[in-house]
Structure formats: structure tokens, C-alpha cells
PDB file of N, CA and C in Angstrom:
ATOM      1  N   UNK A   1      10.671  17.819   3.683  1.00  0.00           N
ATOM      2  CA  UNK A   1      11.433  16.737   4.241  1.00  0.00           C
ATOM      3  C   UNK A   1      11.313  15.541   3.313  1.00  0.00           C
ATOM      4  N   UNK A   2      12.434  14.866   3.389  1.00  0.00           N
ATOM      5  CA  UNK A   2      12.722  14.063   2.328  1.00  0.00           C
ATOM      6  C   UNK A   2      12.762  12.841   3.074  1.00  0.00           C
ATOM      7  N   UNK A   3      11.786  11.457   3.266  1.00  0.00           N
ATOM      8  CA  UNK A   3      12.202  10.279   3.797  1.00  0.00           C
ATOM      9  C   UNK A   3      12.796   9.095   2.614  1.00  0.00           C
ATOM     10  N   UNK A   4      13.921   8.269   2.792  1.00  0.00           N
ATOM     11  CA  UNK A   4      13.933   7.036   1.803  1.00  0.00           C
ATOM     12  C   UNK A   4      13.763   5.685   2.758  1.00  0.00           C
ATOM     13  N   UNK A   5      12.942   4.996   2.696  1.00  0.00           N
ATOM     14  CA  UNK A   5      12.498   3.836   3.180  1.00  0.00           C
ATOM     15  C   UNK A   5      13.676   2.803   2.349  1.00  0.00           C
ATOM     16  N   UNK A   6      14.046   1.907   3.309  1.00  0.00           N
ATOM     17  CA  UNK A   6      14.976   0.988   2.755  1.00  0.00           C
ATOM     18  C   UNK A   6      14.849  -0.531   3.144  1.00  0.00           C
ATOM     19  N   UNK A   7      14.430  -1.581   2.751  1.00  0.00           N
ATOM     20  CA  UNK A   7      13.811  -3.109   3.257  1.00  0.00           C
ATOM     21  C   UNK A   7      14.361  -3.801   2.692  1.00  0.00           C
ATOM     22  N   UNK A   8      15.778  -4.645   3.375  1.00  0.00           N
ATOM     23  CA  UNK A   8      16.631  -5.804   2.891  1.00  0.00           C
ATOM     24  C   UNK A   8      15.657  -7.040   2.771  1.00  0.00           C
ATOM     25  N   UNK A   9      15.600  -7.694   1.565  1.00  0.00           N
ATOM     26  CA  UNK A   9      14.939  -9.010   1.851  1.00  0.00           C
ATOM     27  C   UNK A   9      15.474  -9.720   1.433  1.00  0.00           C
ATOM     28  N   UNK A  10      15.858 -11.087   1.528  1.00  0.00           N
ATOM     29  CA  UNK A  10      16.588 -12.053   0.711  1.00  0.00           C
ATOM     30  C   UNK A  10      15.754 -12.944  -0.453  1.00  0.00           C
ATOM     31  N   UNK A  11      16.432 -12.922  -1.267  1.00  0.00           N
ATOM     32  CA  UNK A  11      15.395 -13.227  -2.192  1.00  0.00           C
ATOM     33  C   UNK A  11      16.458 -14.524  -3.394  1.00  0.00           C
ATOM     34  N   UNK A  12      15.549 -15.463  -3.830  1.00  0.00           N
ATOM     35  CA  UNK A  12      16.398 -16.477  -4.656  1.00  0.00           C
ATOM     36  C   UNK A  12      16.261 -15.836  -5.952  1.00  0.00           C
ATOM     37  N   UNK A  13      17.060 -16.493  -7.068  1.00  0.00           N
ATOM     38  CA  UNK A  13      16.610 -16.145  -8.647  1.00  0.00           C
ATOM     39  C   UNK A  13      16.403 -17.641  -9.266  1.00  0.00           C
ATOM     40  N   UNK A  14      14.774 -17.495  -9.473  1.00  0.00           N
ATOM     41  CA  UNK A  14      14.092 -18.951  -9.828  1.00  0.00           C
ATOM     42  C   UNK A  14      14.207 -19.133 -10.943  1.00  0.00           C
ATOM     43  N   UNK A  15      14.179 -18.175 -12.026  1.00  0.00           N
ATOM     44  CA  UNK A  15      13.858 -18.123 -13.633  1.00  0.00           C
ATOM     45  C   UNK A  15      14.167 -17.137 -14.055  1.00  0.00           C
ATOM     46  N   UNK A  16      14.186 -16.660 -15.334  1.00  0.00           N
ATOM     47  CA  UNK A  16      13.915 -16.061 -16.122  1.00  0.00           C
ATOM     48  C   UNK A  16      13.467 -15.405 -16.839  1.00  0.00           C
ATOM     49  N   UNK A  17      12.902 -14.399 -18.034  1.00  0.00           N
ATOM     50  CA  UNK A  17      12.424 -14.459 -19.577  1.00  0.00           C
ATOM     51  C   UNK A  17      13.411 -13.927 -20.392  1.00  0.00           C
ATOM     52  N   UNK A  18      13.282 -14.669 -21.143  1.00  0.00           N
ATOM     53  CA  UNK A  18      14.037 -14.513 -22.593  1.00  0.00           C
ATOM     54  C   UNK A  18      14.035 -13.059 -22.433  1.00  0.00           C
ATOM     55  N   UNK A  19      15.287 -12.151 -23.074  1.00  0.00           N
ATOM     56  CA  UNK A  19      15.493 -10.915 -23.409  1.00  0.00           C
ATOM     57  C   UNK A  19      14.841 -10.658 -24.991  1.00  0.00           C
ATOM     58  N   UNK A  20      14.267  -9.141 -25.082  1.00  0.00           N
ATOM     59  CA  UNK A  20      14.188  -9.070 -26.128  1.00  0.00           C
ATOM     60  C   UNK A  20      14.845  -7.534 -26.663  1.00  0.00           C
ATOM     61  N   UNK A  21      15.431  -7.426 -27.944  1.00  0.00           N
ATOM     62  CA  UNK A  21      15.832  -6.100 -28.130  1.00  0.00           C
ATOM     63  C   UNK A  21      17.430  -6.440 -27.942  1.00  0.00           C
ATOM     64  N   UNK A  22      17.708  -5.240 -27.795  1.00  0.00           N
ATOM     65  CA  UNK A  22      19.528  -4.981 -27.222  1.00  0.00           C
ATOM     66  C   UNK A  22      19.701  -6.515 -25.892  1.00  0.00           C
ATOM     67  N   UNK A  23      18.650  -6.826 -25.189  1.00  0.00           N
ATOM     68  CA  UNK A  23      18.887  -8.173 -24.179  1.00  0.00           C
ATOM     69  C   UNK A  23      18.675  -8.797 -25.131  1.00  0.00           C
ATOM     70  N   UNK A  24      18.273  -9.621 -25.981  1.00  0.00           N
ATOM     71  CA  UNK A  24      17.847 -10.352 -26.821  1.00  0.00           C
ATOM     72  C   UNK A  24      19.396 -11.760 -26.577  1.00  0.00           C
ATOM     73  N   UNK A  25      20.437 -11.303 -26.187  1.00  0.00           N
ATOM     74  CA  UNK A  25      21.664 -12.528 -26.320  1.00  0.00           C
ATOM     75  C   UNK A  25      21.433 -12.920 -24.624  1.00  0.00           C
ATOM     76  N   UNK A  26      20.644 -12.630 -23.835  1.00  0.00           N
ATOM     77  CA  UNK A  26      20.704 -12.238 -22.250  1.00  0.00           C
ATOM     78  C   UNK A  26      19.407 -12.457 -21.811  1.00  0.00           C
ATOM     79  N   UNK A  27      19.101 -11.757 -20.871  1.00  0.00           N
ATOM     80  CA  UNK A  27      17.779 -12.267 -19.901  1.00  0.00           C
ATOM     81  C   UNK A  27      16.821 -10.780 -19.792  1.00  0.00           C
ATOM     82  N   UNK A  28      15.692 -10.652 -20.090  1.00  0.00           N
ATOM     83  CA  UNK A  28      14.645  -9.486 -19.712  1.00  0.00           C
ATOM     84  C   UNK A  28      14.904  -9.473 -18.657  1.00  0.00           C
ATOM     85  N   UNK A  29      13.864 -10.338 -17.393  1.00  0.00           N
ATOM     86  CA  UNK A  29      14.056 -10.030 -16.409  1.00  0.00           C
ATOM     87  C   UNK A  29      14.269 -11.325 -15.187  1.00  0.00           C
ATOM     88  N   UNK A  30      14.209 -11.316 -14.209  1.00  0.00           N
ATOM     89  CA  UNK A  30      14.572 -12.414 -13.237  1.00  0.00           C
ATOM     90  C   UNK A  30      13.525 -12.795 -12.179  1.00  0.00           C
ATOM     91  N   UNK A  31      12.973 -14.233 -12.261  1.00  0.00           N
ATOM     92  CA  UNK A  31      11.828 -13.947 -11.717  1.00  0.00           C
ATOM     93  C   UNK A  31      12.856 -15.031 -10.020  1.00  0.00           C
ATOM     94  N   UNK A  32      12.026 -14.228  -9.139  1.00  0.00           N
ATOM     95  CA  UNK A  32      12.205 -13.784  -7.654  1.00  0.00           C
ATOM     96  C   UNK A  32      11.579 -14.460  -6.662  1.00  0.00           C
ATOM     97  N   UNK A  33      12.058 -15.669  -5.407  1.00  0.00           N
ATOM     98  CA  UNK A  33      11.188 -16.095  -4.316  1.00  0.00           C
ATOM     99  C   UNK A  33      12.141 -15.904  -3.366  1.00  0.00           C
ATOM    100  N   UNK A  34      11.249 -16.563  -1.977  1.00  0.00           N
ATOM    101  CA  UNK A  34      11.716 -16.496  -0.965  1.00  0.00           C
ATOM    102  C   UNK A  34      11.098 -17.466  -0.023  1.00  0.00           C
ATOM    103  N   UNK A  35      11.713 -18.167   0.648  1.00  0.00           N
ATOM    104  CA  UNK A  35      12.091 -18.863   1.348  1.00  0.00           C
ATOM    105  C   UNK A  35      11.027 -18.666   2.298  1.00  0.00           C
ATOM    106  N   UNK A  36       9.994 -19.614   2.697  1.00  0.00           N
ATOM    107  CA  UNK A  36       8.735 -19.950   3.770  1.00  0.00           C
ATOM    108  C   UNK A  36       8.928 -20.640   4.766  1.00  0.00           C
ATOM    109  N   UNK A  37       8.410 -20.286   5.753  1.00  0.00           N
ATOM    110  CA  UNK A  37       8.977 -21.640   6.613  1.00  0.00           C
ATOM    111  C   UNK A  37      10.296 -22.776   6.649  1.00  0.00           C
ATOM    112  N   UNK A  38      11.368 -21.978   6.246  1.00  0.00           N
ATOM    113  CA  UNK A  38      12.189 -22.286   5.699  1.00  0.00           C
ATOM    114  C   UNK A  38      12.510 -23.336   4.903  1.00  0.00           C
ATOM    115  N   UNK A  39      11.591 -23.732   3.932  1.00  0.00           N
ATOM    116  CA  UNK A  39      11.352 -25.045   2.921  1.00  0.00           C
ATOM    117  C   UNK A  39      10.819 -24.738   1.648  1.00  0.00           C
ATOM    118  N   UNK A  40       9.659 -23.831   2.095  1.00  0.00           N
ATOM    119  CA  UNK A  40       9.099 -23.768   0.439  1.00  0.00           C
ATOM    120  C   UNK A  40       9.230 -22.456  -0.023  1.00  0.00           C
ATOM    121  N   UNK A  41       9.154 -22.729  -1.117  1.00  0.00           N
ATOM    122  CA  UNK A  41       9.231 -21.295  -2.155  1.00  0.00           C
ATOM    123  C   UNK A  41       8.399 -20.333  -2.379  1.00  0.00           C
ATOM    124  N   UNK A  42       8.589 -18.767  -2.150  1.00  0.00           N
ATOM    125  CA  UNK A  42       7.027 -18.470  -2.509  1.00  0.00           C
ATOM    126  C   UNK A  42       7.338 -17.380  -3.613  1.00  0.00           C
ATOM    127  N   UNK A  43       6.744 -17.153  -4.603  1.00  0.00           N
ATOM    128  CA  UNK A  43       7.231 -16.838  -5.638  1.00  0.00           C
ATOM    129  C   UNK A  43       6.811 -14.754  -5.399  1.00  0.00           C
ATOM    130  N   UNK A  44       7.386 -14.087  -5.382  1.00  0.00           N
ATOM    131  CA  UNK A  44       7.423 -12.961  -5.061  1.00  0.00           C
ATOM    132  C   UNK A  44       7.409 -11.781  -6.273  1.00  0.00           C
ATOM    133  N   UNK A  45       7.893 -12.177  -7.547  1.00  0.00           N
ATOM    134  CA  UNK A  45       7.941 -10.936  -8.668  1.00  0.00           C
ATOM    135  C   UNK A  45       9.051 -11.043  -9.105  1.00  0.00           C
ATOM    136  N   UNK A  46       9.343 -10.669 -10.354  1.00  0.00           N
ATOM    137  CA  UNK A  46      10.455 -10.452 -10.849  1.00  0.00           C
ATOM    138  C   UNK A  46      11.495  -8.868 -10.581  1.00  0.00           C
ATOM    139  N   UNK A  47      12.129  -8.533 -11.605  1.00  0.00           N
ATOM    140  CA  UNK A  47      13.273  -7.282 -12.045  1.00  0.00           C
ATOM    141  C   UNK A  47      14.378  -7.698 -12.518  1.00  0.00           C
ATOM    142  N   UNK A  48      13.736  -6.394 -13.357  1.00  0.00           N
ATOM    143  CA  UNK A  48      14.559  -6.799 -14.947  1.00  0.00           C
ATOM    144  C   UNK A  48      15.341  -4.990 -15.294  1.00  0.00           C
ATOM    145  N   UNK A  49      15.523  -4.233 -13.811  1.00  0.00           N
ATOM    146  CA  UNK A  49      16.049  -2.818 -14.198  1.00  0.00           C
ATOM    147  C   UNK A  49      17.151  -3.065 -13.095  1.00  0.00           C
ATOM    148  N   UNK A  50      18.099  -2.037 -13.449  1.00  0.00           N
ATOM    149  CA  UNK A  50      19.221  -1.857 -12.711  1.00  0.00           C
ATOM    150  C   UNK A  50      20.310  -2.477 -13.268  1.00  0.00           C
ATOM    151  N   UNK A  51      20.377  -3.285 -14.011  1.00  0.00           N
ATOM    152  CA  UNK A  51      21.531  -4.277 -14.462  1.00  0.00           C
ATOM    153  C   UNK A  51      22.402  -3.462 -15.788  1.00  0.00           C
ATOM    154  N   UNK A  52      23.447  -3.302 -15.012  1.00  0.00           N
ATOM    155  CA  UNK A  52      24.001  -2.410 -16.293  1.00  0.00           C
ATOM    156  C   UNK A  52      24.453  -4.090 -17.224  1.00  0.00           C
ATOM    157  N   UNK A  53      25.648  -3.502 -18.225  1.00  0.00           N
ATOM    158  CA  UNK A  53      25.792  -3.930 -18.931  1.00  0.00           C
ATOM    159  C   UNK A  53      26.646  -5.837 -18.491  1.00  0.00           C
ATOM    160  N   UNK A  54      28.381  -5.201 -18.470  1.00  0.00           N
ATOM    161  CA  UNK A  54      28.501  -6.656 -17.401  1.00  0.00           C
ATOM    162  C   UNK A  54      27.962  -7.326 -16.487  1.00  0.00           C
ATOM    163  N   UNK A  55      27.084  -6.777 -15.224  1.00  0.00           N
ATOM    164  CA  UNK A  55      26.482  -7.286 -14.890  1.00  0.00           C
ATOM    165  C   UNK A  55      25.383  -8.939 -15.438  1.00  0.00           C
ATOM    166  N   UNK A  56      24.644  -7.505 -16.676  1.00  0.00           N
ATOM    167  CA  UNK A  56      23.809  -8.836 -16.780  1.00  0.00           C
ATOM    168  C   UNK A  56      24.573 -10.050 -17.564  1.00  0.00           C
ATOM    169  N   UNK A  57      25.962  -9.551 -17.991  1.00  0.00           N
ATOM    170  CA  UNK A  57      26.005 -10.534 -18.703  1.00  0.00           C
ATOM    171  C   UNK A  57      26.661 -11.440 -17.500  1.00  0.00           C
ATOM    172  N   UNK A  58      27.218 -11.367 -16.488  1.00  0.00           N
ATOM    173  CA  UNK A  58      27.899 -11.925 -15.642  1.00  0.00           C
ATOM    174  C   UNK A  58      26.533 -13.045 -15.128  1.00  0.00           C
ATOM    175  N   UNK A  59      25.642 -12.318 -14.928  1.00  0.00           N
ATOM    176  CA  UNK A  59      24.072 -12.868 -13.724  1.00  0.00           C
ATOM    177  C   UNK A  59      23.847 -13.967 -15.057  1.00  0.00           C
ATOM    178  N   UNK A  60      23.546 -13.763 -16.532  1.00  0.00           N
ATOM    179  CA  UNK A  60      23.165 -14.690 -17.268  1.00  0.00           C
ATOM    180  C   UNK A  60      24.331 -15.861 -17.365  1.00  0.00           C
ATOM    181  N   UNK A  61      25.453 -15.692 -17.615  1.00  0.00           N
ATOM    182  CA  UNK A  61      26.384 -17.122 -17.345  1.00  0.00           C
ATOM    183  C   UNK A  61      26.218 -17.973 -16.689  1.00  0.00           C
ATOM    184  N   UNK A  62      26.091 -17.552 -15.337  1.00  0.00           N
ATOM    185  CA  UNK A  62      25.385 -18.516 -13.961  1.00  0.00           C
ATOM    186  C   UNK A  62      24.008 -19.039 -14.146  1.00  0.00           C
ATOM    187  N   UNK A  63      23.089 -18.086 -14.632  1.00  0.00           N
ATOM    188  CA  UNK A  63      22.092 -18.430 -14.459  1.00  0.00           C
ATOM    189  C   UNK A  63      21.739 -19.693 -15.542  1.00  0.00           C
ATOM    190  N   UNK A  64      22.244 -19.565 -16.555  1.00  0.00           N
ATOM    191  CA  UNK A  64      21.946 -20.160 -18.141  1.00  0.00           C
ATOM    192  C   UNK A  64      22.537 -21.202 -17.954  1.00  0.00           C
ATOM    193  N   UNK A  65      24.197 -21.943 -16.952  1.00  0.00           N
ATOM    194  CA  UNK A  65      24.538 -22.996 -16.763  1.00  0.00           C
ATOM    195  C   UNK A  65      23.966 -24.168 -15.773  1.00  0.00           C
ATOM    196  N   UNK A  66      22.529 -23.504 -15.526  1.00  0.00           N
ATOM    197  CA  UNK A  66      21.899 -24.238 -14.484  1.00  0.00           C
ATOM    198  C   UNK A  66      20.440 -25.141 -15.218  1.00  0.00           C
ATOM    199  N   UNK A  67      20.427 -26.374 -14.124  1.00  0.00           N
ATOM    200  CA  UNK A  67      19.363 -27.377 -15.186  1.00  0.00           C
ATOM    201  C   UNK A  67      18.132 -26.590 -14.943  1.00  0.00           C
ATOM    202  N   UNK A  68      17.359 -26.368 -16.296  1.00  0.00           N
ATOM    203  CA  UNK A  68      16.117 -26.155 -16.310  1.00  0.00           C
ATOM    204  C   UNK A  68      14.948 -26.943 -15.513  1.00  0.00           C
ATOM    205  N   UNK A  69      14.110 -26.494 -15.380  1.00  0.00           N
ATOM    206  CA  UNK A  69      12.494 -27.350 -14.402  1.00  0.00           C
ATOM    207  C   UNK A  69      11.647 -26.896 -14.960  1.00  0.00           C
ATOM    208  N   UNK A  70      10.316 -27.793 -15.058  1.00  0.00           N
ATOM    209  CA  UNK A  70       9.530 -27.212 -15.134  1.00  0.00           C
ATOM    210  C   UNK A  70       8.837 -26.315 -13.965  1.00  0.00           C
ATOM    211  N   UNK A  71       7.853 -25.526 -14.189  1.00  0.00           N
ATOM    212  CA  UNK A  71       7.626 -23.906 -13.356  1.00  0.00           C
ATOM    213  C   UNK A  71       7.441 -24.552 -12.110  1.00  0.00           C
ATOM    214  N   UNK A  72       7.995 -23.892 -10.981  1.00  0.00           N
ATOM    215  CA  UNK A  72       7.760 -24.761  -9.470  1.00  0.00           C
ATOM    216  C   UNK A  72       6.887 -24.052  -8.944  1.00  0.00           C
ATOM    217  N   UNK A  73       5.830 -23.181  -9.508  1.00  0.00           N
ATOM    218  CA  UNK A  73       4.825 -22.714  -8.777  1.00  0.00           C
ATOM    219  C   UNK A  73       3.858 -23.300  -9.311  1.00  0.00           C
ATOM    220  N   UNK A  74       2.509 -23.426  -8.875  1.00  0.00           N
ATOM    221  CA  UNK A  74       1.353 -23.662  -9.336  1.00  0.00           C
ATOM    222  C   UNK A  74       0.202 -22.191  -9.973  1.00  0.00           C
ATOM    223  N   UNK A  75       0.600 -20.989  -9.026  1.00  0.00           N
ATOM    224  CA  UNK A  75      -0.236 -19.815  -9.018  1.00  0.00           C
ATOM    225  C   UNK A  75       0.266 -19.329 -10.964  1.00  0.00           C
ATOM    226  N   UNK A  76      -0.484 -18.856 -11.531  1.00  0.00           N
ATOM    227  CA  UNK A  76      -0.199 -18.035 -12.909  1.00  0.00           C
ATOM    228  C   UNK A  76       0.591 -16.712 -12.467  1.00  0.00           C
ATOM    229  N   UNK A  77       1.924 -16.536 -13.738  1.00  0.00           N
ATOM    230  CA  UNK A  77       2.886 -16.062 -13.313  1.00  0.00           C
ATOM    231  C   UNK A  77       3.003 -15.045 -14.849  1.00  0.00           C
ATOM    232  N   UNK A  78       3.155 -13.970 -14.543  1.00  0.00           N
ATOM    233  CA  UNK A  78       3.393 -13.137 -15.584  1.00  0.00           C
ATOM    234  C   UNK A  78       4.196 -13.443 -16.161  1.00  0.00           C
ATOM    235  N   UNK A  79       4.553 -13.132 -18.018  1.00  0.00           N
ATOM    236  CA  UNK A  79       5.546 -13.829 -19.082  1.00  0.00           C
ATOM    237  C   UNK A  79       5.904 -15.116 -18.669  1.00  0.00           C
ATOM    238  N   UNK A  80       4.922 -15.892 -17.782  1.00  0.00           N
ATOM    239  CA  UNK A  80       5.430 -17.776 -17.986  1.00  0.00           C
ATOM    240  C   UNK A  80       5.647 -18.384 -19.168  1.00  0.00           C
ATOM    241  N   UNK A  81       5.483 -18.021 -20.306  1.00  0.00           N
ATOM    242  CA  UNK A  81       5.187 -18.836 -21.651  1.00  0.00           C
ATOM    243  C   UNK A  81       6.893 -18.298 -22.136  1.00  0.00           C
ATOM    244  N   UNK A  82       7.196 -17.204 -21.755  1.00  0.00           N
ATOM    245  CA  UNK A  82       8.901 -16.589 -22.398  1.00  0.00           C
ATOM    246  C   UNK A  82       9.468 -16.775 -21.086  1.00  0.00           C
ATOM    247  N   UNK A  83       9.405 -17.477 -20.714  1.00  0.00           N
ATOM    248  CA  UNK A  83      10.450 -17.991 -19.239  1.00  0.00           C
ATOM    249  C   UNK A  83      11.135 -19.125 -18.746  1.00  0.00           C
ATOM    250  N   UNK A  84      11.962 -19.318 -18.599  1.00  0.00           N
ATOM    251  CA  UNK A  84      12.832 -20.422 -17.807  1.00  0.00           C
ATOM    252  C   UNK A  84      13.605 -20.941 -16.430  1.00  0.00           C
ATOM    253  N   UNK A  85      12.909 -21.510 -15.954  1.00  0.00           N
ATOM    254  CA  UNK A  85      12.982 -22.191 -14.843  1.00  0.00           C
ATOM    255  C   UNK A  85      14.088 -22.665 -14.199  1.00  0.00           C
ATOM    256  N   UNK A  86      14.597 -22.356 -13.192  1.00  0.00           N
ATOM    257  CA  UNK A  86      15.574 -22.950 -12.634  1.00  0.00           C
ATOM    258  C   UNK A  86      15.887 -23.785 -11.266  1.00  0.00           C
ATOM    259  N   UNK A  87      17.085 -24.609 -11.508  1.00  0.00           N
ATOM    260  CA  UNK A  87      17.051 -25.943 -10.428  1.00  0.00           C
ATOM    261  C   UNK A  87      18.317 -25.239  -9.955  1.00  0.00           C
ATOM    262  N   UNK A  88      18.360 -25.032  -8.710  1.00  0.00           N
ATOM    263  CA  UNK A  88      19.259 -24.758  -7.726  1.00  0.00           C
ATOM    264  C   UNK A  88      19.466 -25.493  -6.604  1.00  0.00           C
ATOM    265  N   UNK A  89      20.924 -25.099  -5.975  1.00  0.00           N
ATOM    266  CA  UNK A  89      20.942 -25.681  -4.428  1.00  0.00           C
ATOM    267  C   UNK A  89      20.974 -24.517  -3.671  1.00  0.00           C
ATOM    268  N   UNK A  90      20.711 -24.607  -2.134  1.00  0.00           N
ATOM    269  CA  UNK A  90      20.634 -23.611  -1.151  1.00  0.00           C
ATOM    270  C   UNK A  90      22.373 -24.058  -0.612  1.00  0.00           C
TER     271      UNK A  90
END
């Protein structure tokens, strides 16, 4: 027997890292929060698979025309040093 577990969560796209390789014009991967008490941010993980080709380039246009921040978490965040931060509205 075969089960697939399936868990919708809503999730923001906070940042970035720089692509490297064939992404190298684009984004590695997308780093990921969600919404606390409906105010603060809590920073949850990135993903950087699934994105075919238009896609990512579609997700990087949006993402790349938005003002940079510095990191809005305090906790240490994997590839923070190749990453970029983003200022959004809800």
C-alpha cells in the first residue's frame, strides 16, 4: 500500500541566493516564512527544486524588482552571506 501525505501551507518568499552554474543569470534558491500570530515572520527554509525553466525566470523578475533589506531574521540562516533580502507588502 502506497500512502502520499499532502500539507498546504502558505508560505511568503523573503530572499534569495544568488544562482550558481546554468542559474547563475537567476536565483539558486528561495528562502521561505510564514506568518505568526499574524504579524511576524518566522523564517521556515528555503527551495530551490521544481522550477523549470520559465518559471524561474518569471519568479526572478518579480522577485529582483523588489527593494532589498537587510536579513529580517536574527536566528543564523543557511547561504546568508550569497543571499538577498526582500521588502514586500502583504
Amino acid at each position: 500500500m502506497k500512502v502520499k501525505v499532502r500539507s498546504d501551507e502558505r508560505v511568503f518568499i523573503v530572499g534569495y541566493t544568488r544562482g550558481k552554474g546554468e542559474r547563475s543569470p537567476h536565483f539558486g534558491s528561495l528562502h521561505l516564512a510564514q506568518m505568526e500570530s499574524g504579524e511576524i515572520l518566522r523564517y521556515v527554509g528555503r527551495v530551490g527544486t521544481g522550477f523549470d525553466q520559465k518559471t524561474m525566470i518569471d519568479v526572478y523578475t518579480k522577485i529582483n524588482e523588489l527593494p532589498k533589506i537587510p536579513k529580517p531574521f536574527e536566528e543564523k540562516i543557511e547561504e546568508e552571506q550569497n543571499s538577498w533580502w526582500l521588502c514586500f507588502r502583504m
